[in-house]
Protein backbone atom coordinates (compact mmCIF):
# COMPACT_ATOMS: atom_id res chain seq x y z
CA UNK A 1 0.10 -24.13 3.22
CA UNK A 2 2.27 -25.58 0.47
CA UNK A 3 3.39 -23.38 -2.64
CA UNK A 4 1.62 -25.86 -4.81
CA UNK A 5 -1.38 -25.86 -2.50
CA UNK A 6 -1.37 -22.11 -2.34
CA UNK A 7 -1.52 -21.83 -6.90
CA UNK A 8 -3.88 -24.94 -6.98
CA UNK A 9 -6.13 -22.45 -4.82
CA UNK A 10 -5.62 -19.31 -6.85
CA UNK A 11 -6.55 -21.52 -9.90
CA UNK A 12 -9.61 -22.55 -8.57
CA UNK A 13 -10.62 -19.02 -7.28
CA UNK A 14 -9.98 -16.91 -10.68
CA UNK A 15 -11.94 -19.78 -12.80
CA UNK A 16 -14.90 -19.39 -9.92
CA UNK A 17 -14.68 -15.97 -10.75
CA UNK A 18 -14.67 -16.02 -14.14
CA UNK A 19 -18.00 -18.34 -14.11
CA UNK A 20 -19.42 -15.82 -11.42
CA UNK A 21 -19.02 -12.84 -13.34
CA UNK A 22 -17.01 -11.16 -10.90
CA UNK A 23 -14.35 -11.11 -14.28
CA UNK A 24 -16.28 -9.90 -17.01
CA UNK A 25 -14.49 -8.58 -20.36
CA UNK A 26 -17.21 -6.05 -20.26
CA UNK A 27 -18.45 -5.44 -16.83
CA UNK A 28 -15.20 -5.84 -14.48
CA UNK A 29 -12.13 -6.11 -16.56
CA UNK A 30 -10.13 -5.86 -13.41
CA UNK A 31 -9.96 -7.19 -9.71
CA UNK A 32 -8.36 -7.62 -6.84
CA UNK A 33 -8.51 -11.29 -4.80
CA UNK A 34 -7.80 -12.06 -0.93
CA UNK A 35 -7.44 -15.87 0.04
CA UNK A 36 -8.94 -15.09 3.29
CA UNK A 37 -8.07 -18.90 4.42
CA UNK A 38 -3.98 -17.90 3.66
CA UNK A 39 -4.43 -15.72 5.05
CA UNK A 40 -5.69 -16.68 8.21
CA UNK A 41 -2.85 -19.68 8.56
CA UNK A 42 -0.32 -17.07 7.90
CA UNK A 43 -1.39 -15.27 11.39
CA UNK A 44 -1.56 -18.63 12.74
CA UNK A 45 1.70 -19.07 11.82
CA UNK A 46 3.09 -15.90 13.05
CA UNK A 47 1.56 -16.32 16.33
CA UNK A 48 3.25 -20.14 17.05
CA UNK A 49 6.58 -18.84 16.23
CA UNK A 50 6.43 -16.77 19.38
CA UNK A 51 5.99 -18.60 22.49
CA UNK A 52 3.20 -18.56 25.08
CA UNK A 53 5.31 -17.35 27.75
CA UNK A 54 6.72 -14.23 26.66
CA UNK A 55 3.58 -11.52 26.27
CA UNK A 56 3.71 -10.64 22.39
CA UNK A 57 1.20 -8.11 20.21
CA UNK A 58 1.35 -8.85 17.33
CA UNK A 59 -0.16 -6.09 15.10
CA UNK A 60 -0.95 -5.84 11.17
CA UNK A 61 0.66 -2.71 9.34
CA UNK A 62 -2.50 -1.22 7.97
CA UNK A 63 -0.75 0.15 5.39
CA UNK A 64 0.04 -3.42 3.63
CA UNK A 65 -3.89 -3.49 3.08
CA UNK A 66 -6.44 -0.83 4.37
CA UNK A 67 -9.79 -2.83 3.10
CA UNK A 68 -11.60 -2.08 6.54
CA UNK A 69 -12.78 -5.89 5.80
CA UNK A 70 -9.81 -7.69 5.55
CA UNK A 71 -8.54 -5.55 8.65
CA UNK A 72 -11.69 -6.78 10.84
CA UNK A 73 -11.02 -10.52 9.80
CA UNK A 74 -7.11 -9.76 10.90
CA UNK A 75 -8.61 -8.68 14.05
CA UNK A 76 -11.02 -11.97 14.06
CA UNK A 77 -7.94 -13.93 14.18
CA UNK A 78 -6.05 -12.15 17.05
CA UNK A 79 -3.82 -9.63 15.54
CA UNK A 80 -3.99 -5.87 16.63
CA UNK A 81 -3.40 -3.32 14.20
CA UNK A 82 -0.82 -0.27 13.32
CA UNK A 83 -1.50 2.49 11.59
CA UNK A 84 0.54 5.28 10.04
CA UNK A 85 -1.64 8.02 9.68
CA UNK A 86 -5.08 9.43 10.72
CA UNK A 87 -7.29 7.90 7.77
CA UNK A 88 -5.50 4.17 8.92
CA UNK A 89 -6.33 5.14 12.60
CA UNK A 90 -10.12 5.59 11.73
CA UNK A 91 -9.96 2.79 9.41
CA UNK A 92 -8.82 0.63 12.51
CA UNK A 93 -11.34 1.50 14.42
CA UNK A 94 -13.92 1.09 11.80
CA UNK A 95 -12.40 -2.50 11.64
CA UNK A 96 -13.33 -3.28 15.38
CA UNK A 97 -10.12 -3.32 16.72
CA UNK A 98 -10.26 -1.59 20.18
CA UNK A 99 -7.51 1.25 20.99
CA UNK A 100 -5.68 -0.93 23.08
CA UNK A 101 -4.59 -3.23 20.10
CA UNK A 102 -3.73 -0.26 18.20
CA UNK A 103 -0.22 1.10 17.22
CA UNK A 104 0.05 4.66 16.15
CA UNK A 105 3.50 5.15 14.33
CA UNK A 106 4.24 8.14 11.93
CA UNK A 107 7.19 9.97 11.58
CA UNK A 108 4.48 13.08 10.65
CA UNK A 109 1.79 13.14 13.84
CA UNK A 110 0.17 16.50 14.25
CA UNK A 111 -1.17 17.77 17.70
CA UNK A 112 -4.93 16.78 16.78
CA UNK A 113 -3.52 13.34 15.98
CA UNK A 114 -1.60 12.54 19.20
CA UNK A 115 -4.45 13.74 21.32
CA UNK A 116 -7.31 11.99 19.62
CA UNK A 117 -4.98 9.20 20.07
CA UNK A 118 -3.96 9.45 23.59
CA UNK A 119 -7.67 10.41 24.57
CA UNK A 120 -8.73 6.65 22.96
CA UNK A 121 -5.68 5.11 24.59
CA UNK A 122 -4.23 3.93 21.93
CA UNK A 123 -0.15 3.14 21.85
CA UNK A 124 1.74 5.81 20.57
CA UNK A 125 5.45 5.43 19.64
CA UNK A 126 7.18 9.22 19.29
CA UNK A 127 9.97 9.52 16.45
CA UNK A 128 11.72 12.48 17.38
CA UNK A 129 12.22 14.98 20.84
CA UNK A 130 10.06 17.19 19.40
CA UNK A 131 7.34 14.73 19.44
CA UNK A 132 7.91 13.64 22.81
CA UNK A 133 7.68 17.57 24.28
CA UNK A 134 4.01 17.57 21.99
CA UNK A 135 2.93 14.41 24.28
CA UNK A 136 4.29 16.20 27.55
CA UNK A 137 1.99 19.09 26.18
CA UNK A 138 -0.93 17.01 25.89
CA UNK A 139 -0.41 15.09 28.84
CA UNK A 140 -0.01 18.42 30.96
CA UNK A 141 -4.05 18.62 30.37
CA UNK A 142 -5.34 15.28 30.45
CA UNK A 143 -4.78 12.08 31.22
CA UNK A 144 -3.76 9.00 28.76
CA UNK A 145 -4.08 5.66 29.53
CA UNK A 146 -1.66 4.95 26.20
CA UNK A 147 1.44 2.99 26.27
CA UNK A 148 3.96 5.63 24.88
CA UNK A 149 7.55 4.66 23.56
CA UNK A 150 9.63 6.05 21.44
CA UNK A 151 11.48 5.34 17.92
CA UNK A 152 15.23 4.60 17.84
CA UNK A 153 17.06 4.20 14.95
CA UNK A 154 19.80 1.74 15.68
CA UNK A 155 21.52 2.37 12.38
CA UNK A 156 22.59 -1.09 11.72
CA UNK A 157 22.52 0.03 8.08
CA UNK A 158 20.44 -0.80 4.88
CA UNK A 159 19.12 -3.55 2.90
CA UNK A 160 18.76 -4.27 -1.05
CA UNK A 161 16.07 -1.89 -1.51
CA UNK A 162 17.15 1.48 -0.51
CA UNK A 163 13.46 3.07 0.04
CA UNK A 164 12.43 0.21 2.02
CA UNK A 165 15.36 0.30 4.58
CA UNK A 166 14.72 2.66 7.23
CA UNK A 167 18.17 2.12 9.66
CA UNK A 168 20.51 3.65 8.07
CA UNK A 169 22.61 6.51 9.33
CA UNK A 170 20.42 9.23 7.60
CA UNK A 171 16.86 7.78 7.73
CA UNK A 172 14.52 9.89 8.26
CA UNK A 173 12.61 7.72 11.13
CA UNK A 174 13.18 7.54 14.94
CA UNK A 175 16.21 8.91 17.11
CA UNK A 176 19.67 7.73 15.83
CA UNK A 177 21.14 6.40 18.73
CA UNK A 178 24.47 5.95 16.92
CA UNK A 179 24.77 10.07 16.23
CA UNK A 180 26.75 11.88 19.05
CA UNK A 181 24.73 12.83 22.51
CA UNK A 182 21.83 11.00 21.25
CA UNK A 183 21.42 8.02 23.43
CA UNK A 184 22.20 10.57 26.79
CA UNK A 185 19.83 12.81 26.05
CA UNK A 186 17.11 9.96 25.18
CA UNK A 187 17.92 8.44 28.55
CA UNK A 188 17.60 11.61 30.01
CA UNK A 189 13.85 11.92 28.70
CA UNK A 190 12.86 8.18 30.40
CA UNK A 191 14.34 9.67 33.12
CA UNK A 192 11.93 12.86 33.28
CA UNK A 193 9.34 10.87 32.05
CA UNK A 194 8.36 7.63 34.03
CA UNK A 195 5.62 7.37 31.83
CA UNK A 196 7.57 6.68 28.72
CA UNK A 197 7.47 3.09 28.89
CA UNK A 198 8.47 1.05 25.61
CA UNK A 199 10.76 0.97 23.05
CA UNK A 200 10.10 1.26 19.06
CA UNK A 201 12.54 -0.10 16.68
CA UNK A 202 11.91 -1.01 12.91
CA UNK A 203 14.68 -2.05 10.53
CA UNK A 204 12.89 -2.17 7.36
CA UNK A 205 10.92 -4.37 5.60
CA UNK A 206 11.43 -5.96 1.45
CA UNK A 207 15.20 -6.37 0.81
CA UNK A 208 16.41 -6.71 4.37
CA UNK A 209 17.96 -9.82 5.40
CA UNK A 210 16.95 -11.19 8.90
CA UNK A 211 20.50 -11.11 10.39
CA UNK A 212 20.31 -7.30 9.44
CA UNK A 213 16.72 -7.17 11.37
CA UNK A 214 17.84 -8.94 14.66
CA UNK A 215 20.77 -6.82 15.04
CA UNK A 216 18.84 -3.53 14.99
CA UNK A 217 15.97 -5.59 17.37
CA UNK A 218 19.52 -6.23 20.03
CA UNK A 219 20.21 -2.74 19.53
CA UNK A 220 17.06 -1.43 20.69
CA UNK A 221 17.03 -4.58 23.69
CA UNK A 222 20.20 -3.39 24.69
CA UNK A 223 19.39 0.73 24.98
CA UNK A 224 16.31 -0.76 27.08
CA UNK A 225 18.40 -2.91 29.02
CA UNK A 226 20.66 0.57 29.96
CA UNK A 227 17.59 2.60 30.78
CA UNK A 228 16.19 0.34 33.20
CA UNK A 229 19.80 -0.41 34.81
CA UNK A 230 21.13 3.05 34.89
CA UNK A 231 17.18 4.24 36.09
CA UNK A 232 17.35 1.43 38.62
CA UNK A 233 14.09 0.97 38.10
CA UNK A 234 11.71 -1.61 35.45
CA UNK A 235 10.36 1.26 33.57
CA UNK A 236 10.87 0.18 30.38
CA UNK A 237 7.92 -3.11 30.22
CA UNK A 238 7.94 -3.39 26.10
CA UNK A 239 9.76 -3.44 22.74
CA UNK A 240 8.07 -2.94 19.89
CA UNK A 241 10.01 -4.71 17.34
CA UNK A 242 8.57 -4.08 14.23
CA UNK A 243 7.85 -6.10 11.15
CA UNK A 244 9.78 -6.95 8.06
CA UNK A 245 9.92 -9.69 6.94
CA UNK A 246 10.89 -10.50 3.27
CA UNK A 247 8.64 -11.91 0.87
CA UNK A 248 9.25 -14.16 -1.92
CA UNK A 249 8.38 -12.71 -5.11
CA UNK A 250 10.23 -15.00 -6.91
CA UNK A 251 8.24 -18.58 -6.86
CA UNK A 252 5.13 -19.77 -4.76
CA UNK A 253 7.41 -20.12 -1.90
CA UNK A 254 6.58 -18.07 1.15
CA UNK A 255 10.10 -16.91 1.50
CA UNK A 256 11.41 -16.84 5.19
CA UNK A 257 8.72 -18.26 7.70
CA UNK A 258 7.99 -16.61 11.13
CA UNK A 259 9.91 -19.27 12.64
CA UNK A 260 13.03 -18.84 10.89
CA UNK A 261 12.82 -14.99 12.08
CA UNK A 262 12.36 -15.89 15.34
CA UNK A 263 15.16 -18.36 15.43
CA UNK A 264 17.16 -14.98 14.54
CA UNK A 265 15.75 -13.21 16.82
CA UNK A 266 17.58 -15.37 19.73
CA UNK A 267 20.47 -15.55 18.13
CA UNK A 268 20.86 -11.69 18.27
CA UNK A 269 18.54 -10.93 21.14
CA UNK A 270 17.49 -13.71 23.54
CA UNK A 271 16.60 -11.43 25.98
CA UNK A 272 13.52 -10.89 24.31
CA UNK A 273 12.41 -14.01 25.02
CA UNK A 274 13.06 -14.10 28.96
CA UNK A 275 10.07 -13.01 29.80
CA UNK A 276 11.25 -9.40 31.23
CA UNK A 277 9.73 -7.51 28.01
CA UNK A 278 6.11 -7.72 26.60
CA UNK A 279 6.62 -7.30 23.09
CA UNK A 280 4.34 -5.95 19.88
CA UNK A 281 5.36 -6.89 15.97
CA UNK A 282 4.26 -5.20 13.04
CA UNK A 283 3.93 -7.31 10.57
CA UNK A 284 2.51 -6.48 7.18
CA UNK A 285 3.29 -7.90 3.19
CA UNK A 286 4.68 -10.66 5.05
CA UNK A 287 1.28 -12.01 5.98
CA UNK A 288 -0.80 -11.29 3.07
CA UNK A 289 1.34 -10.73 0.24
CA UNK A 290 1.18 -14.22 -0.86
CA UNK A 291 -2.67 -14.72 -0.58
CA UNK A 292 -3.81 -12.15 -3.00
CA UNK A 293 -3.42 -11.94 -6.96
CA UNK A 294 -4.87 -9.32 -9.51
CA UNK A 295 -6.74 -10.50 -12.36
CA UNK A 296 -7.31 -8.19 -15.68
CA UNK A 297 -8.40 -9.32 -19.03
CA UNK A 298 -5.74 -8.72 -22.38
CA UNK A 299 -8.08 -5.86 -24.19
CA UNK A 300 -5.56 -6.01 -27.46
CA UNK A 301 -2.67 -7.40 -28.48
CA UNK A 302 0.35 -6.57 -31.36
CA UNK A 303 3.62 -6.50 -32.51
CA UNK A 304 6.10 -3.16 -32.46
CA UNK A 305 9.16 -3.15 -34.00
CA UNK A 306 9.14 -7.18 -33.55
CA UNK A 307 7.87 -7.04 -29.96
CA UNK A 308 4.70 -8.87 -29.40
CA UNK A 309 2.66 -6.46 -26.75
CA UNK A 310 -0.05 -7.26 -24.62
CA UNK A 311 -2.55 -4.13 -23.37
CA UNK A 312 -4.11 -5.39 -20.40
CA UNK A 313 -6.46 -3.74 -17.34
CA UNK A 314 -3.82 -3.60 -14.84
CA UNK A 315 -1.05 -1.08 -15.05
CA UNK A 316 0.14 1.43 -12.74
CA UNK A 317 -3.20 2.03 -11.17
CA UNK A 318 -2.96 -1.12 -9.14
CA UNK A 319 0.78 -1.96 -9.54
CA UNK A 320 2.57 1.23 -8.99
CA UNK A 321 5.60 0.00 -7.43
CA UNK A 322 6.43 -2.44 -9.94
CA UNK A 323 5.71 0.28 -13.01
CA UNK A 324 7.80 2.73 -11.88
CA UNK A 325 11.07 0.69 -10.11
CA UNK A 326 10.40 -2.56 -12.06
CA UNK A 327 14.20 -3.82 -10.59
CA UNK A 328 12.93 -3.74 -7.13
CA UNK A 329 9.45 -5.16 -7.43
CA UNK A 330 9.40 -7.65 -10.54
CA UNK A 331 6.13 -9.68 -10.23
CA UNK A 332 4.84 -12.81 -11.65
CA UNK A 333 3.14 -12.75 -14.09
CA UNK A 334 0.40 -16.09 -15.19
CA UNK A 335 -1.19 -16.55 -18.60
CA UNK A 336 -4.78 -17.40 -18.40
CA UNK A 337 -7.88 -18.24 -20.52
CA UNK A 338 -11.12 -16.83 -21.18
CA UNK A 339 -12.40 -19.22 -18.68
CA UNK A 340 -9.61 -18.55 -16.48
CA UNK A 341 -7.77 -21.41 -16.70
CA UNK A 342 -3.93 -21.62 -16.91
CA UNK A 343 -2.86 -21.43 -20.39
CA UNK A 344 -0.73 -23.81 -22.20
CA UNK A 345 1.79 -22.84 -25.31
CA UNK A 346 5.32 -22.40 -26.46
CA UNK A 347 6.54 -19.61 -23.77
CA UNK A 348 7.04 -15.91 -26.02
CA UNK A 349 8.87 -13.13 -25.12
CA UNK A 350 5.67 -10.30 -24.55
CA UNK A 351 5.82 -6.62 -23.41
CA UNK A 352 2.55 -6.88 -20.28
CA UNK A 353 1.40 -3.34 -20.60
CA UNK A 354 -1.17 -1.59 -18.42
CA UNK A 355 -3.79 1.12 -19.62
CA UNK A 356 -1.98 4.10 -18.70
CA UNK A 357 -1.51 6.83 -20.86
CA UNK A 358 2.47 7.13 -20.48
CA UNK A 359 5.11 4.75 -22.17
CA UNK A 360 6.49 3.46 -19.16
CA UNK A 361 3.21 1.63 -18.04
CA UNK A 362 4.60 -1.22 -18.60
CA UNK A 363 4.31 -4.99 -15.87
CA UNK A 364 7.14 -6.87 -17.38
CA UNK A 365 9.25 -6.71 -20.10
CA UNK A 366 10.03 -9.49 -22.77
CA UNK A 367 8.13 -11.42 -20.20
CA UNK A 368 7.82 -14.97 -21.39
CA UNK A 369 4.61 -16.39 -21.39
CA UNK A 370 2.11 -18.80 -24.02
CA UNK A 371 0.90 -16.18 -26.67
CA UNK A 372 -1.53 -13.95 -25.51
CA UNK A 373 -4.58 -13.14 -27.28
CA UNK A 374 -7.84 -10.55 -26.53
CA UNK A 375 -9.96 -11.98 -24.46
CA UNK A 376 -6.97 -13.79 -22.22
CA UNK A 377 -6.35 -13.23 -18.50
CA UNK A 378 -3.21 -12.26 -16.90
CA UNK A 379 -2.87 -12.65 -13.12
CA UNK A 380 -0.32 -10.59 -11.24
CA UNK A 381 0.41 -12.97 -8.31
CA UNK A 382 1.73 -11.82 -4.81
CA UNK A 383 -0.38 -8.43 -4.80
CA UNK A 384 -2.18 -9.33 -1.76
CA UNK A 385 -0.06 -6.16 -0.16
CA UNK A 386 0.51 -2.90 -1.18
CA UNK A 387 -1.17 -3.34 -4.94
CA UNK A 388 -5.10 -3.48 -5.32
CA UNK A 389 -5.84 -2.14 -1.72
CA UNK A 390 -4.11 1.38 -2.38
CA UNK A 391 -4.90 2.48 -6.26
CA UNK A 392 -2.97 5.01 -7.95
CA UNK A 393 -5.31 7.27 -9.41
CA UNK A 394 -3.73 7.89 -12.89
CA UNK A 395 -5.88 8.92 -15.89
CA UNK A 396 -8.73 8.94 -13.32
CA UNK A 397 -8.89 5.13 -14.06
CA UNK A 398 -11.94 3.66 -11.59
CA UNK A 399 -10.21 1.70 -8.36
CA UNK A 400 -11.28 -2.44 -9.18
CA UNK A 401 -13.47 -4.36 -7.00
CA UNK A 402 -11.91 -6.30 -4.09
CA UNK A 403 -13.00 -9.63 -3.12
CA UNK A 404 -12.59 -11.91 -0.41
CA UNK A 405 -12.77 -15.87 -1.48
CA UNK A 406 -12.74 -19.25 1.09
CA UNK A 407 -12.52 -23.02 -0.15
CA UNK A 408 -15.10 -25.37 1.75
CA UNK A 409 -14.16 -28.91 1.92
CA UNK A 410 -15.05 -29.68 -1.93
CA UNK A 411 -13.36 -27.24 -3.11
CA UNK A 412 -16.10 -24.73 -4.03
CA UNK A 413 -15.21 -21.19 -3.87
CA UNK A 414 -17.48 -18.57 -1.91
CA UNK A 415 -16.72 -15.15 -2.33
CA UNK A 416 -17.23 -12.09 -0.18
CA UNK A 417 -16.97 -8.60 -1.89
CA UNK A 418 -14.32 -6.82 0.34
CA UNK A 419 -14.42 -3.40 -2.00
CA UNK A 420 -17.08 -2.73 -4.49
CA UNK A 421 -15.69 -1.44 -7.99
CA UNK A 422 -15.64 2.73 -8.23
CA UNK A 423 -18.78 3.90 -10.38
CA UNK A 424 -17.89 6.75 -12.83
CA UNK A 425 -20.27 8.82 -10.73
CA UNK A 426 -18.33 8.24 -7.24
CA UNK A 427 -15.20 9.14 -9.16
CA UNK A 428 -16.76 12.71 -9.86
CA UNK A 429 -17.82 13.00 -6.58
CA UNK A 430 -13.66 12.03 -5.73
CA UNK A 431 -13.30 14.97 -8.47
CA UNK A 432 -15.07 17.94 -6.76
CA UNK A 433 -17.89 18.12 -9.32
């Protein structure tokens, strides 16, 4: 899909919207929308860019968007999932996927956590030695039919986003196989363990350039290369490689495509693509970033100290990471409106602000758009990940309605509610009343 053909689609959906009610200046002045169809040929996509003869997973970071709905129609179009934590675990499960297709990664993993997970069966991928004597301990009592691997860090270094770069020489995930002793003694667990059969390696994700990615996905090739060779034995069957991919928040281009990732990929490691090594990905933002936008109606607008300032729906409730480190995630922002309908005008320099009660709540700065008025839409395009799926719960604001949307042939616009809007009441409930 085309970055023209992916906007003509997001028109179409926030006007259908608009005439459905789903937007109402009254009754929803905010919402969250999934173009399920993106979303679906961004998986197909992903999985033509690896080839049929090398055994690949590839899993969705649950994290990226945790709607149990939009998880099951991941699953409906042949990804597995991974999951960082219990809740995204259950969540997983909820979403049909069975525990083989599952990918438990946290650098955090308590004792009930690895056994509930290794009683399922589903893959488990240690981060530290400590973790790895916890498994033996489990183990020791029962059975696991999980594939278990293990983290390495292959500190190949960090990206343009600090917080989102997770090999460099201090980061706090997997075993740094740069730091002295630390491949040995890693070797030396494989070698007590025959059971400890893959190998984990994630770079980082926004900010990272793909040359930056393939070297750390080599590094962790390579340590599995020297484990099987200096085991004399193929004990090491997988490498999970990860996800990461960088989005473009820039335009309605997709940014990097699978393809180009892969091409990378054997560049820097084209022994993944032998056939020796099943492999697993973890892609997340990459695949559904693009496909969903956030819509909230302009409740007032003025001027302070010759700033024109829009108050809008949306603030740091739904876009946290662009509130509070606006350098790192600038978003685009569209002018719509009442009907929903892209808005025409002499571009003017506008503050976006949210509904938060704190200064900073703030989209965009001097942000140029046509004039703004109450009444007037503004989409916050690319949210698909990361935005309206995990709320921030400031001022006890209510977490927006999610929905689903499709195109048939003619271009009408059926929606599916993926989250229903939070009633006051549920929020008590939320509040310990």
């Amino acid at each position: 899909m085309t970055g023209s053909e992916a906007a003509e689609r997001r028109e179409r959906i926030l006007r259908a919207a608009v005439r459905q009610r789903l937007l109402d200046p009254e009754e929803a002045v905010l919402a969250g929308f999934v173009d399920l169809d993106g979303v679906a040929a961004n998986v197909a996509e992903l999985h033509r860019a690896f080839p049929a003869s090398v055994s690949a997973l590839h899993t969705f970071a649950a994290k990226a968007n945790c709607l149990v709905p939009v998880l099951a129609w991941l699953r409906e179009h042949g990804m597995g999932c991974e999951v960082a934590s219990a809740g995204e675990l259950a969540q997983a499960l909820a979403a049909g996927f069975p525990p083989e297709r599952i990918v438990f990664d946290s650098p955090a993993k308590t004792r009930g956590e690895l056994s509930l997970a290794l009683e399922l069966g589903v893959a488990v991928n240690a981060d530290s030695f400590q973790e790895l004597e916890r498994i033996d301990a489990v183990l020791a009592s029962h059975a696991s039919a999980s594939r278990i691997g293990v983290r390495v860090n292959p500190q190949v270094g960090g990206g343009s986003i600090g917080a989102m770069s997770t090999a460099t020489a201090t980061s706090k995930f997997g075993i740094g196989l740069a730091d002295e002793g630390n491949a040995e003694r890693l070797l030396r667990a494989y070698r007590e363990r025959p059971w400890l059969s893959w190998v984990h390696v994630h770079v980082g994700s926004q900010g990272c350039p793909l040359e930056l990615i393939a070297r750390g996905v080599a590094t962790a090739v390579a340590f599995a290369d020297r484990v099987n060779g200096e085991l004399g034995r193929r004990q090491v069957v997988g490498i999970d490689i990860g996800g990461g991919l960088p989005v473009d928040f820039g335009s309605d281009g997709s940014g990097p495509g699978f393809d180009t990732y892969a091409a990378a990929l054997r560049r820097h490691a084209p022994r993944l693509f032998d056939g020796e090594y099943r492999i697993a990905t973890e892609f997340g933002r990459s695949l559904i970033a693009k496909h969903g936008f956030t819509a909230a109606y302009v409740e007032y607008t003025k001027t302070t100290g010759g700033r024109p300032i829009a108050i809008t729906h949306a603030g740091a409730q739904v876009a946290t990471r662009t509130v509070f480190a606006p350098e790192a995630w600038p978003l685009r922002i569209s002018a719509h409106d009442p009907s929903g309908a892209r808005k025409d005008g002499e571009p003017l320099a506008q503050d976006i602000a949210g509904p938060c009660c704190f200064a900073g709540d703030l989209l965009a700065r001097a942000h140029p758009l046509p004039r703004l008025d109450p009444g007037d839409i503004v989409a916050l395009l690319d949210t698909g990940a990361y935005y309206f799926s995990t709320p921030f719960h400031y001022n006890s604001l209510p977490e927006p309605a999610v929905h689903g949307a499709r195109l048939d042939a003619e271009g009408n616009v059926h929606f599916r509610l993926l989250r229903p809007a939070q009633t006051l009441a549920e929020l008590l409930d939320r509040s310990g009343r």
